[in-house]
PDB file of N, CA and C in Angstrom:
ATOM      1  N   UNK A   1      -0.478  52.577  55.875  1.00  0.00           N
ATOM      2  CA  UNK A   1      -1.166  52.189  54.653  1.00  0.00           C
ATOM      3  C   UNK A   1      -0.241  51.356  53.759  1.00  0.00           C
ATOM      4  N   UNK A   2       1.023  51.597  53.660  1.00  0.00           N
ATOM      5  CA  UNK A   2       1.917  51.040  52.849  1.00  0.00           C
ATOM      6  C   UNK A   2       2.354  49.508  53.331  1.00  0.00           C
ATOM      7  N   UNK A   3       2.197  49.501  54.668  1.00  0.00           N
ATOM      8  CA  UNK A   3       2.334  47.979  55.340  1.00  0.00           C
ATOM      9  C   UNK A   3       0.972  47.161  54.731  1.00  0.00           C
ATOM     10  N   UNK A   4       0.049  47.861  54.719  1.00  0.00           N
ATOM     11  CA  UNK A   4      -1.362  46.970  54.409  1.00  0.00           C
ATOM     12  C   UNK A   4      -1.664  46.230  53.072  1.00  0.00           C
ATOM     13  N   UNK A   5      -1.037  47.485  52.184  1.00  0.00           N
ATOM     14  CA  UNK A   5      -0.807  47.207  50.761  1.00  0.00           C
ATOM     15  C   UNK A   5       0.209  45.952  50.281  1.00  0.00           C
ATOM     16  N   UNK A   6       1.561  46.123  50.928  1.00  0.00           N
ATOM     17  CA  UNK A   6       2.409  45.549  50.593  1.00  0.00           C
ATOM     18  C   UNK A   6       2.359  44.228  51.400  1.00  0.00           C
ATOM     19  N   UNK A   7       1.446  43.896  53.014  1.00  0.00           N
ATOM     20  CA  UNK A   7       1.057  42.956  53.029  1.00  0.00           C
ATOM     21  C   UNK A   7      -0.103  41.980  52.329  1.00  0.00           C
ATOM     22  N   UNK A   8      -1.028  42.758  51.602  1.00  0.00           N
ATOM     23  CA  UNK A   8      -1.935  42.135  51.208  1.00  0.00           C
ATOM     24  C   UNK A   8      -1.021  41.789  49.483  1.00  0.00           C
ATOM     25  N   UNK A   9      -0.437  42.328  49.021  1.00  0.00           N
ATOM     26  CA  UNK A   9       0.357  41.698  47.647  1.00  0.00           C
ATOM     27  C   UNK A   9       1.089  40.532  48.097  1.00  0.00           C
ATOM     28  N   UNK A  10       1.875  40.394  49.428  1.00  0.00           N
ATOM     29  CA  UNK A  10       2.538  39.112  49.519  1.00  0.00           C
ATOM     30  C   UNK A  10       1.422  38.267  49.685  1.00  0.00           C
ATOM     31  N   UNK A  11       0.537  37.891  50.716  1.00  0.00           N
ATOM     32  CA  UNK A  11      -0.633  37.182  50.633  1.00  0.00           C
ATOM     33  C   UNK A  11      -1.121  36.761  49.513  1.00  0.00           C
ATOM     34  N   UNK A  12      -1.690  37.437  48.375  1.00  0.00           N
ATOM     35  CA  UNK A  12      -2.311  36.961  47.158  1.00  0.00           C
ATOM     36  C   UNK A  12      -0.812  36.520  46.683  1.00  0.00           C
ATOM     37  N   UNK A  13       0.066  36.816  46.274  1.00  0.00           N
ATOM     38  CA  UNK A  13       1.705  36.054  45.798  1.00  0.00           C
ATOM     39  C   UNK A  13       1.214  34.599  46.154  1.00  0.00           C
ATOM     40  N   UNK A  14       1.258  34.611  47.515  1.00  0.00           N
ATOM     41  CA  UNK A  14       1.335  33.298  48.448  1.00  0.00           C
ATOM     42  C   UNK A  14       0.495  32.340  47.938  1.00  0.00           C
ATOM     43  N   UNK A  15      -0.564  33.240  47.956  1.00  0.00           N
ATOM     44  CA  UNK A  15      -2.281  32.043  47.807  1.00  0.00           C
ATOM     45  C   UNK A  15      -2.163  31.810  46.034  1.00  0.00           C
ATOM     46  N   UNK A  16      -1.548  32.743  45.596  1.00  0.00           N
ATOM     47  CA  UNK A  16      -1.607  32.439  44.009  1.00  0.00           C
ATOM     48  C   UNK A  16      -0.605  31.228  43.212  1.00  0.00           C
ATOM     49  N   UNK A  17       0.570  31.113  44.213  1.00  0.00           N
ATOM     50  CA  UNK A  17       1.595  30.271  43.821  1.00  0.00           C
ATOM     51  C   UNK A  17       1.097  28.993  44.754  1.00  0.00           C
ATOM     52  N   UNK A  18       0.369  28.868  45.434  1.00  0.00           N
ATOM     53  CA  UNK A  18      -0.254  27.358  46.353  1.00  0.00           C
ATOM     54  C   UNK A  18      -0.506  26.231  45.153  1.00  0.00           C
ATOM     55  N   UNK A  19      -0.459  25.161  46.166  1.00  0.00           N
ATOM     56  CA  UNK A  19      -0.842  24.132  45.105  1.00  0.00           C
ATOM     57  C   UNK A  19      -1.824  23.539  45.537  1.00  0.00           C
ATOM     58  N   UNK A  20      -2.865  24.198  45.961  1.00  0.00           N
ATOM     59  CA  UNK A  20      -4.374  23.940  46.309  1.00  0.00           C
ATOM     60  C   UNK A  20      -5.193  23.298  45.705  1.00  0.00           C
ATOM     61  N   UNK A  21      -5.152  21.998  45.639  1.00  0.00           N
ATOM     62  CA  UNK A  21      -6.206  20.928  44.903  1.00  0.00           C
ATOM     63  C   UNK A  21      -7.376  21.631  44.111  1.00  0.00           C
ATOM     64  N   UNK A  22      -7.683  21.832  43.050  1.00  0.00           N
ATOM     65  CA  UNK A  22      -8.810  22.596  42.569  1.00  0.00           C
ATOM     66  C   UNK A  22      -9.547  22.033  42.372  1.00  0.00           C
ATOM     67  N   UNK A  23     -10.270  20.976  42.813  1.00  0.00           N
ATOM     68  CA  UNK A  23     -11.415  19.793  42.939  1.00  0.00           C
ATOM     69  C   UNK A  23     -12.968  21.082  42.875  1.00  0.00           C
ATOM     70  N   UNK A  24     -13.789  20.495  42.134  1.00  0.00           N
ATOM     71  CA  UNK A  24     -14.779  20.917  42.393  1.00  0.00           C
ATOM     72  C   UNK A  24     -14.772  21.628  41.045  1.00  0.00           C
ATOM     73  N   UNK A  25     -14.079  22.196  40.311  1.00  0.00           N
ATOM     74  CA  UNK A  25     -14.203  22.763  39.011  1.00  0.00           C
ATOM     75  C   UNK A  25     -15.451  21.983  37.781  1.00  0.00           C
ATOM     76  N   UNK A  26     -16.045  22.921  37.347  1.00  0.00           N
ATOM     77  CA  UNK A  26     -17.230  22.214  36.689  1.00  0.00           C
ATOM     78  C   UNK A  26     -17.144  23.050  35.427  1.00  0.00           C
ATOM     79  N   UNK A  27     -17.691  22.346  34.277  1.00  0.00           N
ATOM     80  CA  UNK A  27     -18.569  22.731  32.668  1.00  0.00           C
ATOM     81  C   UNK A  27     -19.004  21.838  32.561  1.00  0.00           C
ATOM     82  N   UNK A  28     -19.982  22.957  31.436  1.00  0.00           N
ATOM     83  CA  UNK A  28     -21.177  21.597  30.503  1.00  0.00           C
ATOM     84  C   UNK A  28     -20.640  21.947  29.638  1.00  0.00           C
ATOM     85  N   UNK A  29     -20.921  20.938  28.409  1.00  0.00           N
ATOM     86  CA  UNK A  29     -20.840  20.861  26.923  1.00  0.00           C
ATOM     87  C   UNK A  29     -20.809  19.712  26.354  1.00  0.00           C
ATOM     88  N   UNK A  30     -20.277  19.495  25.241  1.00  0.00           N
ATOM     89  CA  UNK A  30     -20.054  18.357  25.158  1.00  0.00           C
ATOM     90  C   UNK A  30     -19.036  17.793  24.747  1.00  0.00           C
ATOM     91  N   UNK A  31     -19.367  16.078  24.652  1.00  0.00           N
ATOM     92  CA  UNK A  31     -18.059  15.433  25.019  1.00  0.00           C
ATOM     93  C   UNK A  31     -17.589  14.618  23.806  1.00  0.00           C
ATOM     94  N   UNK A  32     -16.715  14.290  23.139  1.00  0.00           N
ATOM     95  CA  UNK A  32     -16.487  13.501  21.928  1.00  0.00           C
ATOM     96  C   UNK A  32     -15.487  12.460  22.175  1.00  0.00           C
ATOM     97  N   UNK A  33     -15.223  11.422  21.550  1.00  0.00           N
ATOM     98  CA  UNK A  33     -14.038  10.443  21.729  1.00  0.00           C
ATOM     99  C   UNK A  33     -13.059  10.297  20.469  1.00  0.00           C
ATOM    100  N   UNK A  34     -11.898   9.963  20.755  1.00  0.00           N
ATOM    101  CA  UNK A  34     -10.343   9.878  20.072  1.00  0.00           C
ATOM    102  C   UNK A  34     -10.955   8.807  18.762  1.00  0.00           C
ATOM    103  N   UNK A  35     -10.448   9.209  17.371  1.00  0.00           N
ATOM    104  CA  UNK A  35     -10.859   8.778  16.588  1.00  0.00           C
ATOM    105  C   UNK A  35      -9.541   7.730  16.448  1.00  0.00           C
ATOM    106  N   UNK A  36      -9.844   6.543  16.084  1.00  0.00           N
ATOM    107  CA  UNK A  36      -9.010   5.277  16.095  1.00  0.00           C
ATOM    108  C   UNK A  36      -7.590   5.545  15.678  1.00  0.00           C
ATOM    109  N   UNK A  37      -7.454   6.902  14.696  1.00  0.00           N
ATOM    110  CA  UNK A  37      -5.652   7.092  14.274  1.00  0.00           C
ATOM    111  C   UNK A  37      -4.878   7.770  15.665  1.00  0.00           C
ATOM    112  N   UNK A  38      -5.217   7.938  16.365  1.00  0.00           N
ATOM    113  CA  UNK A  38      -4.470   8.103  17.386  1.00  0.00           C
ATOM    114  C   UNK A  38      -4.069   7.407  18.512  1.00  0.00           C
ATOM    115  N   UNK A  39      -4.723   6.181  18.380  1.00  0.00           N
ATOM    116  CA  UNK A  39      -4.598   4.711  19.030  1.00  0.00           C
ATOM    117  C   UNK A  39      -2.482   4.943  18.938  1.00  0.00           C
ATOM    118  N   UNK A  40      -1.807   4.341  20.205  1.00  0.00           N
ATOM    119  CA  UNK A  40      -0.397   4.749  20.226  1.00  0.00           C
ATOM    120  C   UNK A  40       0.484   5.887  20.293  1.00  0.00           C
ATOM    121  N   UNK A  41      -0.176   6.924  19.663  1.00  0.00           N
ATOM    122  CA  UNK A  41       0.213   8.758  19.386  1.00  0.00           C
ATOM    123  C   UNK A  41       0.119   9.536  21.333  1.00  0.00           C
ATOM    124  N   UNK A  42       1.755   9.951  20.906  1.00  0.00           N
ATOM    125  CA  UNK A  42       1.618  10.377  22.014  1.00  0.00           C
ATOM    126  C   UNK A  42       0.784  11.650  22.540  1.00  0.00           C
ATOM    127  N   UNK A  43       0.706  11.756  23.725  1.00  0.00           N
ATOM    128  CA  UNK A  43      -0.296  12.879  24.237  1.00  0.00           C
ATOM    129  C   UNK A  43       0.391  14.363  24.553  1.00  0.00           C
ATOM    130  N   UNK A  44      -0.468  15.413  24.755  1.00  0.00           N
ATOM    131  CA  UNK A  44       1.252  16.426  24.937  1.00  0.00           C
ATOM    132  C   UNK A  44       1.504  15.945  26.437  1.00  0.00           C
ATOM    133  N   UNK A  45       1.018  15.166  27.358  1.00  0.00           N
ATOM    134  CA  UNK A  45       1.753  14.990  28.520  1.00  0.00           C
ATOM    135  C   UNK A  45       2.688  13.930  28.377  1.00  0.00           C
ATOM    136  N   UNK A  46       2.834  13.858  27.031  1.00  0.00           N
ATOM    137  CA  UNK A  46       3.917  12.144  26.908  1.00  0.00           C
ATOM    138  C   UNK A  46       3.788  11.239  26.987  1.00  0.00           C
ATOM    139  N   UNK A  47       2.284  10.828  27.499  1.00  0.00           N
ATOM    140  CA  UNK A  47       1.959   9.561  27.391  1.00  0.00           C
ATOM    141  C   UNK A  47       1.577   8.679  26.049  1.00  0.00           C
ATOM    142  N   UNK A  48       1.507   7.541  26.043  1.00  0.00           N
ATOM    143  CA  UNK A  48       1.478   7.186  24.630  1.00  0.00           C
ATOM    144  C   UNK A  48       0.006   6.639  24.948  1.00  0.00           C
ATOM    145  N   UNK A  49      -1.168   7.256  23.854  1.00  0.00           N
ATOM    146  CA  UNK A  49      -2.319   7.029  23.813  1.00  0.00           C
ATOM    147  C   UNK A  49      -3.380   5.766  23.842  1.00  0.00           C
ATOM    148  N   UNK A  50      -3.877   5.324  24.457  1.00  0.00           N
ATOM    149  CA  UNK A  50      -4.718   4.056  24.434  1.00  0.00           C
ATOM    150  C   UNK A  50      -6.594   4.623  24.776  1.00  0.00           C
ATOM    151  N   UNK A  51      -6.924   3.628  23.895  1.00  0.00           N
ATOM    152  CA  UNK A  51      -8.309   3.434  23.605  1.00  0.00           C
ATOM    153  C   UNK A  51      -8.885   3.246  25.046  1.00  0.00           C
ATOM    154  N   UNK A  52      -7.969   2.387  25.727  1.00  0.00           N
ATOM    155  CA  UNK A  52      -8.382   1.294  26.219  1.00  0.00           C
ATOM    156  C   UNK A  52      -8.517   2.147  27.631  1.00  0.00           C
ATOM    157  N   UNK A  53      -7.746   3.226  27.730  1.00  0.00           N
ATOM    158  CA  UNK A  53      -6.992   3.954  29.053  1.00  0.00           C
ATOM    159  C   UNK A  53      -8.489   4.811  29.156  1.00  0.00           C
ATOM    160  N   UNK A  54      -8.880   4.999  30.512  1.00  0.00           N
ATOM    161  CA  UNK A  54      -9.596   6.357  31.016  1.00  0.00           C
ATOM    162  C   UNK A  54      -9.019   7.357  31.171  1.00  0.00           C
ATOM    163  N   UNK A  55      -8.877   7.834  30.098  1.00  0.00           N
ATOM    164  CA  UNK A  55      -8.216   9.467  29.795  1.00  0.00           C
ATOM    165  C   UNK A  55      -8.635   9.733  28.919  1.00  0.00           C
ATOM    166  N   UNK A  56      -8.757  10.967  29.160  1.00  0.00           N
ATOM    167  CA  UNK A  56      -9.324  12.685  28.680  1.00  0.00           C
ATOM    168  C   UNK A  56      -8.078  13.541  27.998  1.00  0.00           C
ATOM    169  N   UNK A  57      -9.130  14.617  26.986  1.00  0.00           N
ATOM    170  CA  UNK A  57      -8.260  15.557  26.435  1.00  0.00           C
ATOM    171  C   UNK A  57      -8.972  17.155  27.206  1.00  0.00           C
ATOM    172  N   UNK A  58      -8.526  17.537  27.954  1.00  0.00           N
ATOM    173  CA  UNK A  58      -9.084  19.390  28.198  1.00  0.00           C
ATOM    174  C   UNK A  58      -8.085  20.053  27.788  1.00  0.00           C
ATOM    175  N   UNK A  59      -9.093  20.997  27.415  1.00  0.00           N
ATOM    176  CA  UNK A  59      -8.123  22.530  27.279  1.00  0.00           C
ATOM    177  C   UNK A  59      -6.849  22.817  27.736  1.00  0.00           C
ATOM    178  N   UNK A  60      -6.888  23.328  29.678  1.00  0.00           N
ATOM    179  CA  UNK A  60      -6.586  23.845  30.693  1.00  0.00           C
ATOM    180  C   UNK A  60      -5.854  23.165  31.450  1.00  0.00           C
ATOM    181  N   UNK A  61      -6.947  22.154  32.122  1.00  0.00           N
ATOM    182  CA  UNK A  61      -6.940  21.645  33.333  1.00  0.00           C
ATOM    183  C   UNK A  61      -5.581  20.834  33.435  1.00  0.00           C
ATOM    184  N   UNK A  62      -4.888  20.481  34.577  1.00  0.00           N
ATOM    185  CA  UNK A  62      -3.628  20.013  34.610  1.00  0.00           C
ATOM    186  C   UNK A  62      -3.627  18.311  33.827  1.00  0.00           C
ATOM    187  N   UNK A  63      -2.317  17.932  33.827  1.00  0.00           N
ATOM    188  CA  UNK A  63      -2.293  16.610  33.408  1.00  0.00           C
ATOM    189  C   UNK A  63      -2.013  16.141  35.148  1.00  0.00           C
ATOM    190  N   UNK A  64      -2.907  15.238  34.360  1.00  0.00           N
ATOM    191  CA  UNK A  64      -2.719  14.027  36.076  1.00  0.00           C
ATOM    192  C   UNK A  64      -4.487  14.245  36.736  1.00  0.00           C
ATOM    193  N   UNK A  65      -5.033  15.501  36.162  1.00  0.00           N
ATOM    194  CA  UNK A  65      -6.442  15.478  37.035  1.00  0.00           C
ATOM    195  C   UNK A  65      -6.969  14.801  36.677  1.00  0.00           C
ATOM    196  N   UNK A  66      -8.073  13.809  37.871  1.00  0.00           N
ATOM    197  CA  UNK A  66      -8.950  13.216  37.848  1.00  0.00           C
ATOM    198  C   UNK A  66     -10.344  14.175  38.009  1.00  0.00           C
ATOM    199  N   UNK A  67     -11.505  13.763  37.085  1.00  0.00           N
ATOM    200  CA  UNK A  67     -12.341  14.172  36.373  1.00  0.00           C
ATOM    201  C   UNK A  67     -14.041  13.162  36.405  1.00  0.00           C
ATOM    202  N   UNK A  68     -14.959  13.649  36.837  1.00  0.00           N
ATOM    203  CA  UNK A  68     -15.886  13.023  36.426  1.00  0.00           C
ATOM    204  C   UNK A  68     -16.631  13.212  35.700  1.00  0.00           C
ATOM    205  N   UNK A  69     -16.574  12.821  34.529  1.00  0.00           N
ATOM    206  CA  UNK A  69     -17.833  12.657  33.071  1.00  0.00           C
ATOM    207  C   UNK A  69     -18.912  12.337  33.603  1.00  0.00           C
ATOM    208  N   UNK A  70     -20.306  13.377  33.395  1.00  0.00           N
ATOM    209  CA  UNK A  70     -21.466  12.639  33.766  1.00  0.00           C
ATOM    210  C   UNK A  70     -22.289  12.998  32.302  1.00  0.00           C
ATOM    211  N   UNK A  71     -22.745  11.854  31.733  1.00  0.00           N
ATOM    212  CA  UNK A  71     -23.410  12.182  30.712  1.00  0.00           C
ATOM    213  C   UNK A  71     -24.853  12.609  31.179  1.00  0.00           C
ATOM    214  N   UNK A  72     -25.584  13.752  30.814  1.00  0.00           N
ATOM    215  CA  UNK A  72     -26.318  14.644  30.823  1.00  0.00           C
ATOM    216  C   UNK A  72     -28.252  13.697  30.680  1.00  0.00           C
ATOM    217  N   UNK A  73     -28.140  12.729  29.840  1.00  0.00           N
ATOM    218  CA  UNK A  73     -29.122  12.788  29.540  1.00  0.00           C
ATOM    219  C   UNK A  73     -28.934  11.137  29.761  1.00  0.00           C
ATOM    220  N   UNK A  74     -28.398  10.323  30.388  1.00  0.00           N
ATOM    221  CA  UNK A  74     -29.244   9.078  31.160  1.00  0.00           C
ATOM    222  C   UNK A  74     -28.105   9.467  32.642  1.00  0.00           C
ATOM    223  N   UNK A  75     -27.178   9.846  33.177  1.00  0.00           N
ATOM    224  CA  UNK A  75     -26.541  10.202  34.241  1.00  0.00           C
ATOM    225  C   UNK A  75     -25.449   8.986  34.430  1.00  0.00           C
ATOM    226  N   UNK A  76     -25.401   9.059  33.480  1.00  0.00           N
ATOM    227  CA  UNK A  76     -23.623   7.566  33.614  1.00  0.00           C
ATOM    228  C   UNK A  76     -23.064   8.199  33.761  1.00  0.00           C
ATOM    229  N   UNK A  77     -22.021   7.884  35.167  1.00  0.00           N
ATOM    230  CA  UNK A  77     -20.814   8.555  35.176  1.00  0.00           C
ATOM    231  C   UNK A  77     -19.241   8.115  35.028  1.00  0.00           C
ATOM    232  N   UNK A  78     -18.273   8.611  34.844  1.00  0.00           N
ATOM    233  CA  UNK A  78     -16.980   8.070  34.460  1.00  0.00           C
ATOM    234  C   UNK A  78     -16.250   8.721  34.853  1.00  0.00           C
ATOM    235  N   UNK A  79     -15.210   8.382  35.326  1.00  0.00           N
ATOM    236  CA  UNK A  79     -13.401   8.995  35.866  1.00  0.00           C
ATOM    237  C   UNK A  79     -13.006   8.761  34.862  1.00  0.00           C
ATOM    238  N   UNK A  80     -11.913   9.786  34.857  1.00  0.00           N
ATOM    239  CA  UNK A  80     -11.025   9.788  33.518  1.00  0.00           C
ATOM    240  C   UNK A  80      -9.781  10.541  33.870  1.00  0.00           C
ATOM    241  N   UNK A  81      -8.539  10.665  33.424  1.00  0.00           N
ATOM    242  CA  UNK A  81      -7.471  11.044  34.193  1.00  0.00           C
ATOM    243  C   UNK A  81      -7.046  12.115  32.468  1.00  0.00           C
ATOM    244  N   UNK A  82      -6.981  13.572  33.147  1.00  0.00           N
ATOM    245  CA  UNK A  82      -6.815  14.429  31.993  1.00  0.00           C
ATOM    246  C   UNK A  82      -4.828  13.730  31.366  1.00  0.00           C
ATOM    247  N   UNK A  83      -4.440  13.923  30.488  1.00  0.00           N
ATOM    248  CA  UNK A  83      -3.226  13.356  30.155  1.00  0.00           C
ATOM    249  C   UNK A  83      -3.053  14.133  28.349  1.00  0.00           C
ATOM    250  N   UNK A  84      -4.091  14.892  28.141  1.00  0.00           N
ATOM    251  CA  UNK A  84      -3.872  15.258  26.452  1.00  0.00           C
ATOM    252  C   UNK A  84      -4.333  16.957  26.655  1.00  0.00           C
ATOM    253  N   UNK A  85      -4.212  17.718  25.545  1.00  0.00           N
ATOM    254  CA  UNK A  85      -4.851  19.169  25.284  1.00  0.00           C
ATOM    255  C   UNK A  85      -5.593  18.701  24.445  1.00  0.00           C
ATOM    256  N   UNK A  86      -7.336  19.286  24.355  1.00  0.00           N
ATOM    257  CA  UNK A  86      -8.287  19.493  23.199  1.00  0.00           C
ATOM    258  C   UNK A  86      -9.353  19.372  23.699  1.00  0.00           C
ATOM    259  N   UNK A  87     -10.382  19.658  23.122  1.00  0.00           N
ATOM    260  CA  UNK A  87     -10.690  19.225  21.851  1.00  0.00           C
ATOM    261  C   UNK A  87     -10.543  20.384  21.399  1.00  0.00           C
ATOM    262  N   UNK A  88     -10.556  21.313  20.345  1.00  0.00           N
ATOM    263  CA  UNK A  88     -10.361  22.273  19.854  1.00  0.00           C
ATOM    264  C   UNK A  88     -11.706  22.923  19.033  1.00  0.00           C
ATOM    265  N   UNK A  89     -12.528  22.330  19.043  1.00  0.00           N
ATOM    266  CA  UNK A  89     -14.015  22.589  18.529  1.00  0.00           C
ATOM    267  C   UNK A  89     -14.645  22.991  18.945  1.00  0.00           C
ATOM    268  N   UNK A  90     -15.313  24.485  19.124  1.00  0.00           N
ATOM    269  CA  UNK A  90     -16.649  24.984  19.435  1.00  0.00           C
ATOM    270  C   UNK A  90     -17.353  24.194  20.346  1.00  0.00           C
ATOM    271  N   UNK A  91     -17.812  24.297  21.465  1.00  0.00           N
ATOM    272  CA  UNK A  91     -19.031  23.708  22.367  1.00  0.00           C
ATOM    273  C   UNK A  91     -18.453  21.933  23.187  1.00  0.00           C
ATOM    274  N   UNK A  92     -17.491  21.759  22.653  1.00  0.00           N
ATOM    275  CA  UNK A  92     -17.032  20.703  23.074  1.00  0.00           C
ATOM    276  C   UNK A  92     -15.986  21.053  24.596  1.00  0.00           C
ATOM    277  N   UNK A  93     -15.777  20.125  25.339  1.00  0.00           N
ATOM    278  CA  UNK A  93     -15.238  20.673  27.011  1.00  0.00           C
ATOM    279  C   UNK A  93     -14.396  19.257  26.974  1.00  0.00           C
ATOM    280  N   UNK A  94     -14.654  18.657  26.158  1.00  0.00           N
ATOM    281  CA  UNK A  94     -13.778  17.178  26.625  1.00  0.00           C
ATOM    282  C   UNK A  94     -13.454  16.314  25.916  1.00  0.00           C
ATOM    283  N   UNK A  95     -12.493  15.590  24.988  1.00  0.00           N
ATOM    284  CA  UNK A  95     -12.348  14.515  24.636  1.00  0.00           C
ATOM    285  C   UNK A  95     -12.044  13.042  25.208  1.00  0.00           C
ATOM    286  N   UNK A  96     -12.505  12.301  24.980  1.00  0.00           N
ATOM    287  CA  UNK A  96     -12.625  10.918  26.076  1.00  0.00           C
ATOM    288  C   UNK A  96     -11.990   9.591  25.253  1.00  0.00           C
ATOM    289  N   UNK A  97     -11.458   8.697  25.435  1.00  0.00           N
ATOM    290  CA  UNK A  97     -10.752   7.444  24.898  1.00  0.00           C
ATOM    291  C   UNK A  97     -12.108   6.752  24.753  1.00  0.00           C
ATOM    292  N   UNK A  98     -12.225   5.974  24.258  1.00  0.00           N
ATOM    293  CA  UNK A  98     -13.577   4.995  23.576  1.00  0.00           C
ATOM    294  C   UNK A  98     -13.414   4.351  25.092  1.00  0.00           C
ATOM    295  N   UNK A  99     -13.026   3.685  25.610  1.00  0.00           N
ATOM    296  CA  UNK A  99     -13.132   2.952  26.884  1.00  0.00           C
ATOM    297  C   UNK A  99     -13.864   3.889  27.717  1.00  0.00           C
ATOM    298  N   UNK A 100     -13.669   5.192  27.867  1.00  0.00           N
ATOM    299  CA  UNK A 100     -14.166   6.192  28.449  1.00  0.00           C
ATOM    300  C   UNK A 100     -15.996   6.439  28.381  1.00  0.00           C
ATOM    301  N   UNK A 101     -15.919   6.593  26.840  1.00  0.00           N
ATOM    302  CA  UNK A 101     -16.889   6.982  26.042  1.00  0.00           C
ATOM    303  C   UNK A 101     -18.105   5.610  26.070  1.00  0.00           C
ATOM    304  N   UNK A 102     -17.334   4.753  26.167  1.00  0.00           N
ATOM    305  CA  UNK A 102     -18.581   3.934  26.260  1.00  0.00           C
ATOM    306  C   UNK A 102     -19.409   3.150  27.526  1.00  0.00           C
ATOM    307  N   UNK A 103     -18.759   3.441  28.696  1.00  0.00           N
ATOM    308  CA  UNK A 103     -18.795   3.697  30.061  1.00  0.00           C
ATOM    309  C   UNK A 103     -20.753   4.504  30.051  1.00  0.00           C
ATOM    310  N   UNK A 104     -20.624   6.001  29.227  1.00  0.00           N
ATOM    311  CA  UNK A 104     -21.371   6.334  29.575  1.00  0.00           C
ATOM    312  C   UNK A 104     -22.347   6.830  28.511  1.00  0.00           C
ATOM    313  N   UNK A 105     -22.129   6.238  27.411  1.00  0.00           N
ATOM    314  CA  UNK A 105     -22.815   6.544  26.249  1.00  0.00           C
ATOM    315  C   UNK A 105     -23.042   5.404  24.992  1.00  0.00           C
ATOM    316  N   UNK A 106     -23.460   5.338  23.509  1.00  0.00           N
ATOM    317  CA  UNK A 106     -23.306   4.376  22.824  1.00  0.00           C
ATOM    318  C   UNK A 106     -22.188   5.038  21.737  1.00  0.00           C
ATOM    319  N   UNK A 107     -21.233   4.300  21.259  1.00  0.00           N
ATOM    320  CA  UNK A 107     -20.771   4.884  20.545  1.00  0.00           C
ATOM    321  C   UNK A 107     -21.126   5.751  18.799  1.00  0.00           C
ATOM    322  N   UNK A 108     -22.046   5.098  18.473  1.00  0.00           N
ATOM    323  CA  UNK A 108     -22.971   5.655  17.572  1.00  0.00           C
ATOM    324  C   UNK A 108     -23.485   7.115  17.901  1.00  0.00           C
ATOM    325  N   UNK A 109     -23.375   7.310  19.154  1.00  0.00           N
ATOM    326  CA  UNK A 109     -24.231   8.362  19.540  1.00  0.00           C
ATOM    327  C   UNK A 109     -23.154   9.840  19.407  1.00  0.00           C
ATOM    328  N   UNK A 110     -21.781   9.283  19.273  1.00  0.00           N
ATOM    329  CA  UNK A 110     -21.031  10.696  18.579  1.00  0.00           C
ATOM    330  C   UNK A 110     -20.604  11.458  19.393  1.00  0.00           C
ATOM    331  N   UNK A 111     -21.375  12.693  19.989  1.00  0.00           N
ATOM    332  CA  UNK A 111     -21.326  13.557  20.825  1.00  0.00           C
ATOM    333  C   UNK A 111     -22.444  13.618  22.222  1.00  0.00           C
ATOM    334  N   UNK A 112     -21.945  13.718  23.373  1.00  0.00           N
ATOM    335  CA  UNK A 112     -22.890  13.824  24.163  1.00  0.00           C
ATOM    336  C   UNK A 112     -22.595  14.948  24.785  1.00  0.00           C
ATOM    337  N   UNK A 113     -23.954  15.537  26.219  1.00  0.00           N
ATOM    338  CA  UNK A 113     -23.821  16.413  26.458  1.00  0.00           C
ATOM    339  C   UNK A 113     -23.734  16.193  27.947  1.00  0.00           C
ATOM    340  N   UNK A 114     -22.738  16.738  28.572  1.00  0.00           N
ATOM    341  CA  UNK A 114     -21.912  16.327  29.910  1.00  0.00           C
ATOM    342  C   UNK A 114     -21.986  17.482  30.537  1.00  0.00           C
ATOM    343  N   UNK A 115     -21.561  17.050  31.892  1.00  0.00           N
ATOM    344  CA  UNK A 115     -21.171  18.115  33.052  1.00  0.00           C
ATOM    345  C   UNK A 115     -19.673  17.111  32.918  1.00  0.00           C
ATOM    346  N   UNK A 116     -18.436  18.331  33.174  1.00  0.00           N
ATOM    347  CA  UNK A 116     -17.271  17.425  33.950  1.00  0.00           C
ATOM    348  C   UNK A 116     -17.130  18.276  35.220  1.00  0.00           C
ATOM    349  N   UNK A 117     -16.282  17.490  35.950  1.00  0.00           N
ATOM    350  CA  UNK A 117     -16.181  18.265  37.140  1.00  0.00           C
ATOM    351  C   UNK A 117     -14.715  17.291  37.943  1.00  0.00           C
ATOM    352  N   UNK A 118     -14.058  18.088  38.174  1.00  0.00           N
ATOM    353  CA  UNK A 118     -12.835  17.985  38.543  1.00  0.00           C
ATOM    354  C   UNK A 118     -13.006  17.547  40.582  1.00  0.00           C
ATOM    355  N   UNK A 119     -12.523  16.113  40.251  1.00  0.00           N
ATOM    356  CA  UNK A 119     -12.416  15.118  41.651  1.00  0.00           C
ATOM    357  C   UNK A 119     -11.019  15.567  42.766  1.00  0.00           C
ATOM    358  N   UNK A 120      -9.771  15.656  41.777  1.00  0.00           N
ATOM    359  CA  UNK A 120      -8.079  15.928  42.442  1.00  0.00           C
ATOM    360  C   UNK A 120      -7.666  16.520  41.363  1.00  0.00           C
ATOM    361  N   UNK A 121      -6.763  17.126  41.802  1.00  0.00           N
ATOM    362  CA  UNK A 121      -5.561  17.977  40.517  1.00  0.00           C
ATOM    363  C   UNK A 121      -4.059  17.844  41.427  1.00  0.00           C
ATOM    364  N   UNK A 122      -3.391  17.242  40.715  1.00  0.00           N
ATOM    365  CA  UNK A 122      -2.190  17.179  40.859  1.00  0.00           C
ATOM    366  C   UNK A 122      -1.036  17.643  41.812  1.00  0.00           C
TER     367      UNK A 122
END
């Protein structure tokens, strides 16, 4: 019994420390874009911020994942490469660079309501 135990703890060790692509990861909510003062400001992954760049802010998810934005209610979709932490607001799953944001939405339109779903992770 003690072999079974102490083999099944190295196993989960093993599978828990892997670096197993987590592709396929999904939420809804919604999605908002970088308000113009952060145009240059770096990201916490160090990158220095652009409008212009397809990148995302999540929570969690690693820096470097690629991500597909699908806006909910005409089905535009967008890649975006996670590189920031946030949004920090209630019901929101994603912040997006205006280059991002307008890919699949109007910008007037503020907030939309998305599925993301994770393509590669790092």
């Amino acid at each position: 019994m003690y072999k079974v135990i102490t083999t099944s703890i190295i196993i989960s060790v093993l599978f828990g420390c892997s670096s197993v692509p987590s592709a396929g990861l999904s939420e809804q909510g919604q999605a908002s874009f970088y308000a113009d003062k952060y145009q240059g400001r770096l990201t916490a992954s160090g990158e220095s911020f652009s409008q212009k760049a397809f990148s995302a802010a999540h929570k969690t998810w690693s820096f470097g994942t690629k991500v597909r934005v699908t806006n909910l209610a005409n089905n535009k979709t967008v890649i975006v490469t996670i590189n920031d932490r946030g949004p920090f607001v209630r019901g929101r799953v994603i912040d997006l660079s205006k280059q991002a944001f307008i890919e699949i939405a109007d910008l007037n339109d503020g907030l939309i309501d998305v599925r993301i779903t994770t393509i590669t992770s790092p």
